[in-house]
PDB file of N, CA and C in Angstrom:
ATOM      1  N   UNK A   1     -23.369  69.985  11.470  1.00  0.00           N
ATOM      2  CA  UNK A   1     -24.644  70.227  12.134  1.00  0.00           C
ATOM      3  C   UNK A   1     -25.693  70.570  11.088  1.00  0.00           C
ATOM      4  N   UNK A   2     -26.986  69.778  11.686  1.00  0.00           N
ATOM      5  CA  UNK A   2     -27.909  70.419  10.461  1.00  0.00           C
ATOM      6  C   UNK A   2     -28.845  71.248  11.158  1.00  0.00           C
ATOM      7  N   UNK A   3     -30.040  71.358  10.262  1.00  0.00           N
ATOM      8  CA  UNK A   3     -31.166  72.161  10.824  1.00  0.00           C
ATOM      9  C   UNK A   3     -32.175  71.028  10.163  1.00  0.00           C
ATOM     10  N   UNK A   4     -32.847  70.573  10.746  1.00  0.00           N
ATOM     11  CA  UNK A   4     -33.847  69.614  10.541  1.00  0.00           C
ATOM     12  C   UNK A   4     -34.890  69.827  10.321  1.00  0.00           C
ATOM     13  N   UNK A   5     -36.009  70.004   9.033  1.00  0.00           N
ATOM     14  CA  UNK A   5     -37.014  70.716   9.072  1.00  0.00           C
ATOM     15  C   UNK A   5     -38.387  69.803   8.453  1.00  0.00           C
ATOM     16  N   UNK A   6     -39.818  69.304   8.661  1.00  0.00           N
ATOM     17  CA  UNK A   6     -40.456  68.587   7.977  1.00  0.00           C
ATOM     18  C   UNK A   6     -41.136  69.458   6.732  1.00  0.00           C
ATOM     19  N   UNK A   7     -41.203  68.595   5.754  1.00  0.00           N
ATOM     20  CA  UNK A   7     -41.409  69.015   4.375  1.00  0.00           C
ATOM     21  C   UNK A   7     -43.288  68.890   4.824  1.00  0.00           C
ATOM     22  N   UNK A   8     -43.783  69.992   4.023  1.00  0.00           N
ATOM     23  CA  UNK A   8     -45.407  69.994   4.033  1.00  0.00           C
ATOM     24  C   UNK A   8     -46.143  70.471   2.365  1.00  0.00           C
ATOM     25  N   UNK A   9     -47.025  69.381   2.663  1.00  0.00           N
ATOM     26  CA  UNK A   9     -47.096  70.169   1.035  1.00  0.00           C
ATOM     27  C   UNK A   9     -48.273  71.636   1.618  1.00  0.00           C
ATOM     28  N   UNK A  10     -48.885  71.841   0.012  1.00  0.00           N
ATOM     29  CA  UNK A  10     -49.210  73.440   0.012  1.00  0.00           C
ATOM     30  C   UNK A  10     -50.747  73.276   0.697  1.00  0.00           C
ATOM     31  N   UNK A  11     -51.209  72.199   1.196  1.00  0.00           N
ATOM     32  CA  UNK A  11     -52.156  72.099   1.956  1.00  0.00           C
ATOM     33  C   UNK A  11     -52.308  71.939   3.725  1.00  0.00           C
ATOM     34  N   UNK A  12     -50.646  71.753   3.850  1.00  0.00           N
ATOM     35  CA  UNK A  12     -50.485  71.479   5.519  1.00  0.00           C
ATOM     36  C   UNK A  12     -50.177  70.285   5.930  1.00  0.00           C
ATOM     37  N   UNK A  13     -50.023  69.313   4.860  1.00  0.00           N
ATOM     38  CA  UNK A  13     -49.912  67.562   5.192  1.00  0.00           C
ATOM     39  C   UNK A  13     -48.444  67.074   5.116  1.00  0.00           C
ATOM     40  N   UNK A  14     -48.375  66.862   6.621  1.00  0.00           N
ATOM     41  CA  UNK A  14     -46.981  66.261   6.890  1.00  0.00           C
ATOM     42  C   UNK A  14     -46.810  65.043   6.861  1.00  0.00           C
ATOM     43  N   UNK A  15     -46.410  64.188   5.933  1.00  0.00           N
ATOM     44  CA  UNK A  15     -46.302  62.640   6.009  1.00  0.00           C
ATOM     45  C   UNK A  15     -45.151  62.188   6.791  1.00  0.00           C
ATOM     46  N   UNK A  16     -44.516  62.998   6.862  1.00  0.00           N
ATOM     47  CA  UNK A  16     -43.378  62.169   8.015  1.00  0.00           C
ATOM     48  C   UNK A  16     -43.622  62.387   9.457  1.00  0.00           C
ATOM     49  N   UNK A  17     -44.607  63.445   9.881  1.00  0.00           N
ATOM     50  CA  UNK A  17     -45.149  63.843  10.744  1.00  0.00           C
ATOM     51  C   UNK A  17     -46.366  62.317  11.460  1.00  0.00           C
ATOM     52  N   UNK A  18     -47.584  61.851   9.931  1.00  0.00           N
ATOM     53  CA  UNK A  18     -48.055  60.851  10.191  1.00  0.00           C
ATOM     54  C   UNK A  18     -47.309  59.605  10.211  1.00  0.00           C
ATOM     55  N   UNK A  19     -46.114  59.832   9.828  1.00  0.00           N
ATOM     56  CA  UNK A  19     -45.817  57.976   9.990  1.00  0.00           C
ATOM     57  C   UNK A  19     -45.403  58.110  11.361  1.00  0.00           C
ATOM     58  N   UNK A  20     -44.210  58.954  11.893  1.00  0.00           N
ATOM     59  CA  UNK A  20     -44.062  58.940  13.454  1.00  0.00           C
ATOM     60  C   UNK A  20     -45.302  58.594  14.145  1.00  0.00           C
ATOM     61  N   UNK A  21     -46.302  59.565  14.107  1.00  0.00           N
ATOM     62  CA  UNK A  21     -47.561  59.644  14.669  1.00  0.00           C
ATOM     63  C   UNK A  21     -47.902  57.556  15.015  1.00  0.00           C
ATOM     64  N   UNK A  22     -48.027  56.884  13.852  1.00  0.00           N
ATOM     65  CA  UNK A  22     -48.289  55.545  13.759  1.00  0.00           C
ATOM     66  C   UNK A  22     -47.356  54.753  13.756  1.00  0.00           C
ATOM     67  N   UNK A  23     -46.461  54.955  14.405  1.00  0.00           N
ATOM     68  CA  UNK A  23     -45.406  54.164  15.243  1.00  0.00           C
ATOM     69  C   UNK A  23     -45.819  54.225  16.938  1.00  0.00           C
ATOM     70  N   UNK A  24     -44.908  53.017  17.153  1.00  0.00           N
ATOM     71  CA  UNK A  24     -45.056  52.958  18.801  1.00  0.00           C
ATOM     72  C   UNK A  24     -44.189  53.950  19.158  1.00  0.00           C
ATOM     73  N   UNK A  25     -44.390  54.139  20.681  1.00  0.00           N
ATOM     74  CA  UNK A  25     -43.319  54.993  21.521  1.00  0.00           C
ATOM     75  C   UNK A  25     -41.867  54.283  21.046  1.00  0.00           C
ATOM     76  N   UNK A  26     -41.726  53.535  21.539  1.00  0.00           N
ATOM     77  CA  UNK A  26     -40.312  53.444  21.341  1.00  0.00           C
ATOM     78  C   UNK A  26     -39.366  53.331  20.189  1.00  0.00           C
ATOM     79  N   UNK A  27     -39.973  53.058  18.935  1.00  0.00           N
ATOM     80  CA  UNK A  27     -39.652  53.060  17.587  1.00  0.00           C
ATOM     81  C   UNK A  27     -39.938  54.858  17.233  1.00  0.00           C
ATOM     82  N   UNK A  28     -40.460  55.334  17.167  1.00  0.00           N
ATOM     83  CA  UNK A  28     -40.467  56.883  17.476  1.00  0.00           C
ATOM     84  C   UNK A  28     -39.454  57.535  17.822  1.00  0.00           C
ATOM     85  N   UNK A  29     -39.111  56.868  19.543  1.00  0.00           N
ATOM     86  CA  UNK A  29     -38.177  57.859  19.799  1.00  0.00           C
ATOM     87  C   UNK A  29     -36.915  56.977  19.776  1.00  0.00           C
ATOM     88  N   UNK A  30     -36.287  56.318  19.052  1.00  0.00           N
ATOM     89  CA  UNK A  30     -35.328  55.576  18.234  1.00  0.00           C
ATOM     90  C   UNK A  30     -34.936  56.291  17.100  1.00  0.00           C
ATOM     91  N   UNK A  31     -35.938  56.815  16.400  1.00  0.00           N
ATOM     92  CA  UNK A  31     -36.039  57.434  15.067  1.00  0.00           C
ATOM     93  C   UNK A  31     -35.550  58.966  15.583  1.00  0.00           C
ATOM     94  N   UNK A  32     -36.363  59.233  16.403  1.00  0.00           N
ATOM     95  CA  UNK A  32     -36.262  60.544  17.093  1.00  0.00           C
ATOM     96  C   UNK A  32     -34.689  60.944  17.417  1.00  0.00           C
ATOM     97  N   UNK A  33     -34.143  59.714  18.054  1.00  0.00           N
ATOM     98  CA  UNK A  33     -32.557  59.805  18.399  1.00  0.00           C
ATOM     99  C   UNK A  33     -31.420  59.912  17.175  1.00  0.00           C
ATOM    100  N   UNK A  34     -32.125  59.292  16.185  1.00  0.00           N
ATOM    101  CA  UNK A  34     -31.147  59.552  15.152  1.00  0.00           C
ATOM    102  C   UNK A  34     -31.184  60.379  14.603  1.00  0.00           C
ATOM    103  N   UNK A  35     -32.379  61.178  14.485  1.00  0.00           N
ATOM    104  CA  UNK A  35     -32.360  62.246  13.791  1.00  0.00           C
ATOM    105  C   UNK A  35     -31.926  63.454  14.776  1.00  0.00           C
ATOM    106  N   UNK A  36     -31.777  63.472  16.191  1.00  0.00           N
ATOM    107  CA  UNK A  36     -31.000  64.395  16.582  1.00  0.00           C
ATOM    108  C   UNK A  36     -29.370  64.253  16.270  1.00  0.00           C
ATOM    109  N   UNK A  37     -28.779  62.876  16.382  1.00  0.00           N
ATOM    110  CA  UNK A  37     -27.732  62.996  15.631  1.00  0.00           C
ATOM    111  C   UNK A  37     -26.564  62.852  14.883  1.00  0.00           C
ATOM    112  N   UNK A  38     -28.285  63.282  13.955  1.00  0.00           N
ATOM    113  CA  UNK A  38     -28.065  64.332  12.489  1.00  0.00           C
ATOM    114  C   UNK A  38     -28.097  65.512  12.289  1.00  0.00           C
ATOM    115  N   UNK A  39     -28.808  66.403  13.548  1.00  0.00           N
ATOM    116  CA  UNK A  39     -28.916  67.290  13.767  1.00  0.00           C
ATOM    117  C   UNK A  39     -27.670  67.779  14.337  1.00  0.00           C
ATOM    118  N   UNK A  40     -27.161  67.288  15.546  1.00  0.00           N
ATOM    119  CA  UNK A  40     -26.035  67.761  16.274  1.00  0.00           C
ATOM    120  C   UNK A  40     -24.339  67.295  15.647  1.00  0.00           C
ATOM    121  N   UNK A  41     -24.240  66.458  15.355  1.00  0.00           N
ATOM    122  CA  UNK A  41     -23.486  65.654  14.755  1.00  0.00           C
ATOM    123  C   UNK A  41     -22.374  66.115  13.664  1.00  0.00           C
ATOM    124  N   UNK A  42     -21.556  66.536  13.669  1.00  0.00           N
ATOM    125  CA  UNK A  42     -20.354  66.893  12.890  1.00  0.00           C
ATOM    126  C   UNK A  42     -19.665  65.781  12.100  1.00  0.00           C
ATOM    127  N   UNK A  43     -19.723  64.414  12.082  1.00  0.00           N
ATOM    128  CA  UNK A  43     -19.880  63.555  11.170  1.00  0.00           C
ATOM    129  C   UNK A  43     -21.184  62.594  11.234  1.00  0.00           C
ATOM    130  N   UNK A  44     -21.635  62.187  10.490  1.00  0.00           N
ATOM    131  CA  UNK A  44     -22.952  61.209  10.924  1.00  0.00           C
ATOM    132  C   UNK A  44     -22.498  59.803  10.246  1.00  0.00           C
ATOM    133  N   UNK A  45     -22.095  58.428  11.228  1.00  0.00           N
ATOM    134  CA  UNK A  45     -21.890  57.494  10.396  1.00  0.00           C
ATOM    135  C   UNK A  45     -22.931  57.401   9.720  1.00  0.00           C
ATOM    136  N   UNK A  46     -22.342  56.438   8.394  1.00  0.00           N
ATOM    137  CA  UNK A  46     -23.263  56.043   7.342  1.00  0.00           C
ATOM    138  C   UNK A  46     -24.653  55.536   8.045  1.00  0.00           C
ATOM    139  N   UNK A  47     -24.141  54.777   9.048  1.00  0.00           N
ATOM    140  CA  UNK A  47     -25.489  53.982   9.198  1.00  0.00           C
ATOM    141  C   UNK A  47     -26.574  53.878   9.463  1.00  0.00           C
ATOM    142  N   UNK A  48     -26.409  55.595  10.113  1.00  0.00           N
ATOM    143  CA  UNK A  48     -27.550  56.599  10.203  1.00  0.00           C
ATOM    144  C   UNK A  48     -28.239  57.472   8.718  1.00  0.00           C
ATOM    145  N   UNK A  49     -26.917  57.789   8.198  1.00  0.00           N
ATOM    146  CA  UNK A  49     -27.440  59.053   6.892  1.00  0.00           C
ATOM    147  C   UNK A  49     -26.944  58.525   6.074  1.00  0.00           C
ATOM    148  N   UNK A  50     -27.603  58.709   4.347  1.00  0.00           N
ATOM    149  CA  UNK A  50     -26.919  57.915   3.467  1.00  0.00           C
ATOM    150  C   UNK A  50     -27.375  58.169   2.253  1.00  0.00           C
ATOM    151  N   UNK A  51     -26.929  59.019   1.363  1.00  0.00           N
ATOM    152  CA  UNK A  51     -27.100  59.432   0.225  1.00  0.00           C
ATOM    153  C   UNK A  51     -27.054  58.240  -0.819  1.00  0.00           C
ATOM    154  N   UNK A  52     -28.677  58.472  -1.760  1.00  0.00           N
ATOM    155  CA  UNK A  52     -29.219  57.627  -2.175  1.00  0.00           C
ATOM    156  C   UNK A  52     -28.480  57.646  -3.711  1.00  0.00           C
ATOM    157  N   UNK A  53     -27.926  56.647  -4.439  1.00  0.00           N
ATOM    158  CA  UNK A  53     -27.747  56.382  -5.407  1.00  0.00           C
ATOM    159  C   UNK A  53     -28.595  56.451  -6.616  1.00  0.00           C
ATOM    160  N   UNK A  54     -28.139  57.273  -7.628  1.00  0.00           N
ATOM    161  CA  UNK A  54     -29.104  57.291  -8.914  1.00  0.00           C
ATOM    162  C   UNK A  54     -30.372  57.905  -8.537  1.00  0.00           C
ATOM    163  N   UNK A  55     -30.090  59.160  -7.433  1.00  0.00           N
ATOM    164  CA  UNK A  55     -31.514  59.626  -7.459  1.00  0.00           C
ATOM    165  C   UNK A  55     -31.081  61.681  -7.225  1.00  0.00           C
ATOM    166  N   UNK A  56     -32.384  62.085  -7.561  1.00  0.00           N
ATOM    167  CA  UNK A  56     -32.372  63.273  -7.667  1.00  0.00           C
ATOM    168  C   UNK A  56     -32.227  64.160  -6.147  1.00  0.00           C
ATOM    169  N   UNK A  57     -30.467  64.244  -5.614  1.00  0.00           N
ATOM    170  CA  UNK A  57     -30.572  64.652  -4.351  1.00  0.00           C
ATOM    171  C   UNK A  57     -31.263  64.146  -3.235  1.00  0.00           C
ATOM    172  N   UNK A  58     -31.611  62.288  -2.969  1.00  0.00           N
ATOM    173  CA  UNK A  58     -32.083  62.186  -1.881  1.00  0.00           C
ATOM    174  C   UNK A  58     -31.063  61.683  -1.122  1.00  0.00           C
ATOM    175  N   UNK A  59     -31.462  61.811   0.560  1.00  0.00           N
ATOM    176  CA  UNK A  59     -30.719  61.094   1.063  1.00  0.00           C
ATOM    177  C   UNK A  59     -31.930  60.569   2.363  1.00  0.00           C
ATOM    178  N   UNK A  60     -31.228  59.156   2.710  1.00  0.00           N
ATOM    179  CA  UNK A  60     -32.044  58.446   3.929  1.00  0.00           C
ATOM    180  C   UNK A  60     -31.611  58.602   5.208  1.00  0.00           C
ATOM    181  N   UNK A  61     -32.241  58.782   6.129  1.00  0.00           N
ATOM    182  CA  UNK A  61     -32.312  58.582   7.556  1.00  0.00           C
ATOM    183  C   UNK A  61     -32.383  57.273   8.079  1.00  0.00           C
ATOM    184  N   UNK A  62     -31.466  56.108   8.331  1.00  0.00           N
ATOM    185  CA  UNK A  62     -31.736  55.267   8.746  1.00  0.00           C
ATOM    186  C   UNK A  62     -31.585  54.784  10.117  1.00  0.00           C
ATOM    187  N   UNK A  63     -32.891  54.182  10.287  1.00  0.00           N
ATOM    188  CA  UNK A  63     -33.188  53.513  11.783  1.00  0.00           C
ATOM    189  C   UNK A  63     -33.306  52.102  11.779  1.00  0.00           C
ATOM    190  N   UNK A  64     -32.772  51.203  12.984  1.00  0.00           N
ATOM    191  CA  UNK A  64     -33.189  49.598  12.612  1.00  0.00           C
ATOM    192  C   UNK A  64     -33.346  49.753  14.051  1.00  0.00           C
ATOM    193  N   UNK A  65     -34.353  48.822  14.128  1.00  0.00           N
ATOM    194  CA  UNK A  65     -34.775  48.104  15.570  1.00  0.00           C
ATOM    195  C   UNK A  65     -35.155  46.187  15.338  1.00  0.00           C
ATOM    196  N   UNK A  66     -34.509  45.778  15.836  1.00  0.00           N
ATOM    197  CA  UNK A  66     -34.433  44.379  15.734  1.00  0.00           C
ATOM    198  C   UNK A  66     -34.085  44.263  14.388  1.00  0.00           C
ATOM    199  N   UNK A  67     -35.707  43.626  13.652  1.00  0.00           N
ATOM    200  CA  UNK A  67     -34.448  43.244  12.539  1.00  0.00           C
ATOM    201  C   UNK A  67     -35.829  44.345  11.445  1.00  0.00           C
ATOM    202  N   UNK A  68     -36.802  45.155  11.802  1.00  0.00           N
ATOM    203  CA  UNK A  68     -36.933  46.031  11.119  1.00  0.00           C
ATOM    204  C   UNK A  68     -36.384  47.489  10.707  1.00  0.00           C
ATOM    205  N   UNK A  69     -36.379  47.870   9.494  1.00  0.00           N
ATOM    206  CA  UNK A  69     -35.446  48.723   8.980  1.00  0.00           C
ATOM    207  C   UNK A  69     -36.327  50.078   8.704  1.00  0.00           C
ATOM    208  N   UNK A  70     -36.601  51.482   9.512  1.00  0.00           N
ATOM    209  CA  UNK A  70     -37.314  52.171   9.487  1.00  0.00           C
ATOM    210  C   UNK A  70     -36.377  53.078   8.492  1.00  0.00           C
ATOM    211  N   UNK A  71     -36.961  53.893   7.448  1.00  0.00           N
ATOM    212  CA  UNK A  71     -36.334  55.010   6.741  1.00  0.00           C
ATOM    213  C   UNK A  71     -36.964  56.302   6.297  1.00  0.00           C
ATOM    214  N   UNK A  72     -36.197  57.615   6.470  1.00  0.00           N
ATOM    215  CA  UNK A  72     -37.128  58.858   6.723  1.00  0.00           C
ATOM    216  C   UNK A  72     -36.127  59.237   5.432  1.00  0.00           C
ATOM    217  N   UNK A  73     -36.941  59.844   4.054  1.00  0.00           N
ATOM    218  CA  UNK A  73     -36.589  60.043   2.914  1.00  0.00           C
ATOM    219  C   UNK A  73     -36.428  61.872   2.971  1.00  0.00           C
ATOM    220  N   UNK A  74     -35.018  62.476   2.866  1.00  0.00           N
ATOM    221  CA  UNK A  74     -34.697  63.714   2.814  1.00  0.00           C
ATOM    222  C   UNK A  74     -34.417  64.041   1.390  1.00  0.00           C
ATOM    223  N   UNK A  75     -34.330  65.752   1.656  1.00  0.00           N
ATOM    224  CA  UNK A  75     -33.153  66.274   1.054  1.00  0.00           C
ATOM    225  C   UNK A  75     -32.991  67.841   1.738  1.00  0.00           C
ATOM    226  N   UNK A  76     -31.842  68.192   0.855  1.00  0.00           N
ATOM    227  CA  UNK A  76     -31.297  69.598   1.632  1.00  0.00           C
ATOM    228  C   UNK A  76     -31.743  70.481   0.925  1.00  0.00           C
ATOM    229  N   UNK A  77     -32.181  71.764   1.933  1.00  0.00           N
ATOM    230  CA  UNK A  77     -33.054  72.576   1.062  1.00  0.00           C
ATOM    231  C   UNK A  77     -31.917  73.892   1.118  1.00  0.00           C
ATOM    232  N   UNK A  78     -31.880  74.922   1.601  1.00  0.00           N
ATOM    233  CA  UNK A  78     -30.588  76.176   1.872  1.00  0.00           C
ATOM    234  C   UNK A  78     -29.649  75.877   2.886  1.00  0.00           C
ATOM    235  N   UNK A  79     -28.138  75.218   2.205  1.00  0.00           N
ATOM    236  CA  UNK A  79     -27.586  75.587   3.222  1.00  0.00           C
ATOM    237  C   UNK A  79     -27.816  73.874   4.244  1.00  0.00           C
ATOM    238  N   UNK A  80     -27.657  73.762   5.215  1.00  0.00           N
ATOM    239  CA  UNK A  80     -27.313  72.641   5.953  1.00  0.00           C
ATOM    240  C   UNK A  80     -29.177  72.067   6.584  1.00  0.00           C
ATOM    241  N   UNK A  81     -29.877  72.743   5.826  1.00  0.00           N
ATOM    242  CA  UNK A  81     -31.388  72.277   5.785  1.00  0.00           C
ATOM    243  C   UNK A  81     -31.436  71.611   5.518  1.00  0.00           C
ATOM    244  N   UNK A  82     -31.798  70.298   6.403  1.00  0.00           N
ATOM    245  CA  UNK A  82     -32.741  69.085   6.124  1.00  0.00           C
ATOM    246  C   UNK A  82     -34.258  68.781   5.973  1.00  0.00           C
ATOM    247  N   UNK A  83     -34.350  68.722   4.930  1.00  0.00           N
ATOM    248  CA  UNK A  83     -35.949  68.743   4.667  1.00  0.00           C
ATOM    249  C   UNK A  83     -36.410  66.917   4.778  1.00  0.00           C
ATOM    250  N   UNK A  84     -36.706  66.574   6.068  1.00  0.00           N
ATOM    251  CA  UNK A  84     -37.800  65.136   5.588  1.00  0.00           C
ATOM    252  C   UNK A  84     -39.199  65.194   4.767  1.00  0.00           C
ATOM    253  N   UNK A  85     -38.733  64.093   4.247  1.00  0.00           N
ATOM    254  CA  UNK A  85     -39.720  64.061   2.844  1.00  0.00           C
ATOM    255  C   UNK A  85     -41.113  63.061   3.220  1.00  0.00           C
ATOM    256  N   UNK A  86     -40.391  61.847   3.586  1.00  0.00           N
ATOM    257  CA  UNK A  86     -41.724  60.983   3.674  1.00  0.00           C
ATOM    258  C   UNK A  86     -40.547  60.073   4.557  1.00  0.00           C
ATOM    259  N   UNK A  87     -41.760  58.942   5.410  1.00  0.00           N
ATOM    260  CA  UNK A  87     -40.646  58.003   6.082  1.00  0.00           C
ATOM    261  C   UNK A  87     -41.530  56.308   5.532  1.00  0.00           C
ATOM    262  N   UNK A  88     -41.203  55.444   6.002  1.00  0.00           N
ATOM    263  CA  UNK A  88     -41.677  53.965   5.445  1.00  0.00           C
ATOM    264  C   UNK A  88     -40.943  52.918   6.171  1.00  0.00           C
ATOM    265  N   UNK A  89     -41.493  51.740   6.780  1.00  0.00           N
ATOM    266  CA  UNK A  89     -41.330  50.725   6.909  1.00  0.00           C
ATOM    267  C   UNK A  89     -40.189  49.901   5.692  1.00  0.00           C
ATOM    268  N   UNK A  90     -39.031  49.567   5.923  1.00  0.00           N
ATOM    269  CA  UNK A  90     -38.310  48.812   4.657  1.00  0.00           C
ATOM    270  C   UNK A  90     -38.525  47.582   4.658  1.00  0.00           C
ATOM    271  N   UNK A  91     -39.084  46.866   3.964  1.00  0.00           N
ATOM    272  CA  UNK A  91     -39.026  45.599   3.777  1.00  0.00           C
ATOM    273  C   UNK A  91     -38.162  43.982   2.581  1.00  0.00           C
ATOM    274  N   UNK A  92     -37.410  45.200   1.784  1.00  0.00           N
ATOM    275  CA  UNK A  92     -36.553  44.690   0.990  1.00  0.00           C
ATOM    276  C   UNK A  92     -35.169  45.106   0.880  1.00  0.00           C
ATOM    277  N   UNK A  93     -34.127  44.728   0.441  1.00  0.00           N
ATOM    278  CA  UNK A  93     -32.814  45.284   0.101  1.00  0.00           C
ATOM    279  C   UNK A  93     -33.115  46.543  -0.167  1.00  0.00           C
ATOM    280  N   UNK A  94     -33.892  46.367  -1.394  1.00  0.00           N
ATOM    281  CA  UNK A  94     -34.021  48.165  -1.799  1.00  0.00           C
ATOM    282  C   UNK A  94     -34.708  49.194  -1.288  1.00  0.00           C
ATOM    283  N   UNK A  95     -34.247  50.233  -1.870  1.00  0.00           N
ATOM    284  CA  UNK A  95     -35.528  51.680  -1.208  1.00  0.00           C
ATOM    285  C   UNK A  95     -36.430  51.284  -1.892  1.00  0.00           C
ATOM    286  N   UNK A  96     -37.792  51.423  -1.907  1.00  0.00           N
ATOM    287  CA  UNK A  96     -38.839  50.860  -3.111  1.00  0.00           C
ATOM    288  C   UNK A  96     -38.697  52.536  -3.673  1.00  0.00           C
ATOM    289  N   UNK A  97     -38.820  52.340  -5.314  1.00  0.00           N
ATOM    290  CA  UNK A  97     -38.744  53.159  -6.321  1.00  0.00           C
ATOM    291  C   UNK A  97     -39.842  54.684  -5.977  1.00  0.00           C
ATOM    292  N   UNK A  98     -41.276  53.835  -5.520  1.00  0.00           N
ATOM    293  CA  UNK A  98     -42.597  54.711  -5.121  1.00  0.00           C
ATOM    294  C   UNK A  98     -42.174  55.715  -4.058  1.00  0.00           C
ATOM    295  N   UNK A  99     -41.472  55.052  -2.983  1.00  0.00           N
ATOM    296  CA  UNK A  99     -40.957  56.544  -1.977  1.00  0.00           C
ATOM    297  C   UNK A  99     -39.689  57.255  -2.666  1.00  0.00           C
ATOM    298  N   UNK A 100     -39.121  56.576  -3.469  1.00  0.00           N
ATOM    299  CA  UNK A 100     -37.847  58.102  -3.785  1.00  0.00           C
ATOM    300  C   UNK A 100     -38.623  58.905  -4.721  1.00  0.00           C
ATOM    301  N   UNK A 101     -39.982  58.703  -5.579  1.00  0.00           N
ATOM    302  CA  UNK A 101     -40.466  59.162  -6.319  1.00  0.00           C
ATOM    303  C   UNK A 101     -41.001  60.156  -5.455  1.00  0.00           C
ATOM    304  N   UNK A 102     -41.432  59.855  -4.756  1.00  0.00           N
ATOM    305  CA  UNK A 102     -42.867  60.896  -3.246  1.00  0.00           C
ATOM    306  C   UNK A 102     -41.442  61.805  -3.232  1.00  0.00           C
ATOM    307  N   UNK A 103     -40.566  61.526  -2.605  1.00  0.00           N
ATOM    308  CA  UNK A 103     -39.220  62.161  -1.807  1.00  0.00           C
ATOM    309  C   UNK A 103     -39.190  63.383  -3.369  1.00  0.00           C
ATOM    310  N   UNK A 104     -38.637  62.808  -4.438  1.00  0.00           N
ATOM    311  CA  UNK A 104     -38.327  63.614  -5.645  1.00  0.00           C
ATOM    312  C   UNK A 104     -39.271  64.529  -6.033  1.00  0.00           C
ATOM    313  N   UNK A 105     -40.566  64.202  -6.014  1.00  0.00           N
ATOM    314  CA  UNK A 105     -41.767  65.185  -6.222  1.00  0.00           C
ATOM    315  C   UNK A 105     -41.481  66.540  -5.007  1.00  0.00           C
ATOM    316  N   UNK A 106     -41.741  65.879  -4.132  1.00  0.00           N
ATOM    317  CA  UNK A 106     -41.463  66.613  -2.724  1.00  0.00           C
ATOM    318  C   UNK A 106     -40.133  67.638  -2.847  1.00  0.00           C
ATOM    319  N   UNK A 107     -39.316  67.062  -3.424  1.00  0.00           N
ATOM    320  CA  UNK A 107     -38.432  68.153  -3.572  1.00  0.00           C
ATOM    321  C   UNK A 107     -38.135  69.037  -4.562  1.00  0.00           C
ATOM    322  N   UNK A 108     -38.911  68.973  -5.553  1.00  0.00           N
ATOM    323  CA  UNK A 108     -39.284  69.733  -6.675  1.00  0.00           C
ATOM    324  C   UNK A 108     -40.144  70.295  -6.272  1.00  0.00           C
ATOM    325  N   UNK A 109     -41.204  70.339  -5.314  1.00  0.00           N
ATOM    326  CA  UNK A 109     -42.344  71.104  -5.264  1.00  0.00           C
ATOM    327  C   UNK A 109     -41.590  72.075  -3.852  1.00  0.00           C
ATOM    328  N   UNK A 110     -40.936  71.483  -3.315  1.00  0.00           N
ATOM    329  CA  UNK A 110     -40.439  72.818  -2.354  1.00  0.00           C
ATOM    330  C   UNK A 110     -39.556  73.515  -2.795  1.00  0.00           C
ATOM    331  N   UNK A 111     -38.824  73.187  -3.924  1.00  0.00           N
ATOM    332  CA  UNK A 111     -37.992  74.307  -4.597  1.00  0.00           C
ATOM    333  C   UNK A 111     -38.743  75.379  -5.832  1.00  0.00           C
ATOM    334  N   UNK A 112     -40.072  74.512  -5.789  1.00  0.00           N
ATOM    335  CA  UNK A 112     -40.730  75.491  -6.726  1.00  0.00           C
ATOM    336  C   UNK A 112     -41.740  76.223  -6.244  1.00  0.00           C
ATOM    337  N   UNK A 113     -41.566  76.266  -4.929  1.00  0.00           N
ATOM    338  CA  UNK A 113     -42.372  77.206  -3.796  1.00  0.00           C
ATOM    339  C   UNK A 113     -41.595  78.269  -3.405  1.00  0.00           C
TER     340      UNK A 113
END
């Protein structure tokens, strides 16, 4: 079980807060469903959660609806805290480099808060 929490920087700006926001209803609460569970969930298949390779403690939230691939960029802050970092539209095999960078900043700046 986690505790699910959105990351803000030191001004109040939730980016995973605005990308939900600019999604439709139903891609929202798709996203919404997986991340409960991740929340409730005592194992989470991969195909939901998925610790990112070659990177500094991230891990992804993944959502697909048809054949788009929605992803909400974490990490764990104390303990079974999930901190979302930023989320993005996927459009290639890869994570693009620019959001694990946002995600990595993001999590250096909440551990140095």
């Amino acid at each position: 079980m986690h505790e699910i929490n959105f990351y803000r920087t030191k001004q109040g700006k939730c980016q995973v807060e605005e990308f939900l926001d600019n999604l439709s209803g139903k891609i929202a609460q798709k996203i919404t469903w997986v991340l409960k569970i991740i929340e409730e969930g005592n194992v989470i298949p991969i195909s939901y959660f998925k610790k990112l390779e070659n990177t500094d403690e991230i891990w992804e939230v993944r959502t697909r609806i048809g054949s788009n691939s929605y992803r909400i960029l974490c990490f764990y802050g104390e303990g079974k805290n999930l901190i979302l970092s930023n989320g993005f539209l996927k459009k290639s095999q890869k994570t693009p480099k620019s959001e694990i960078k946002i995600a990595e900043r993001n999590r250096k700046d909440y551990f140095n808060r």
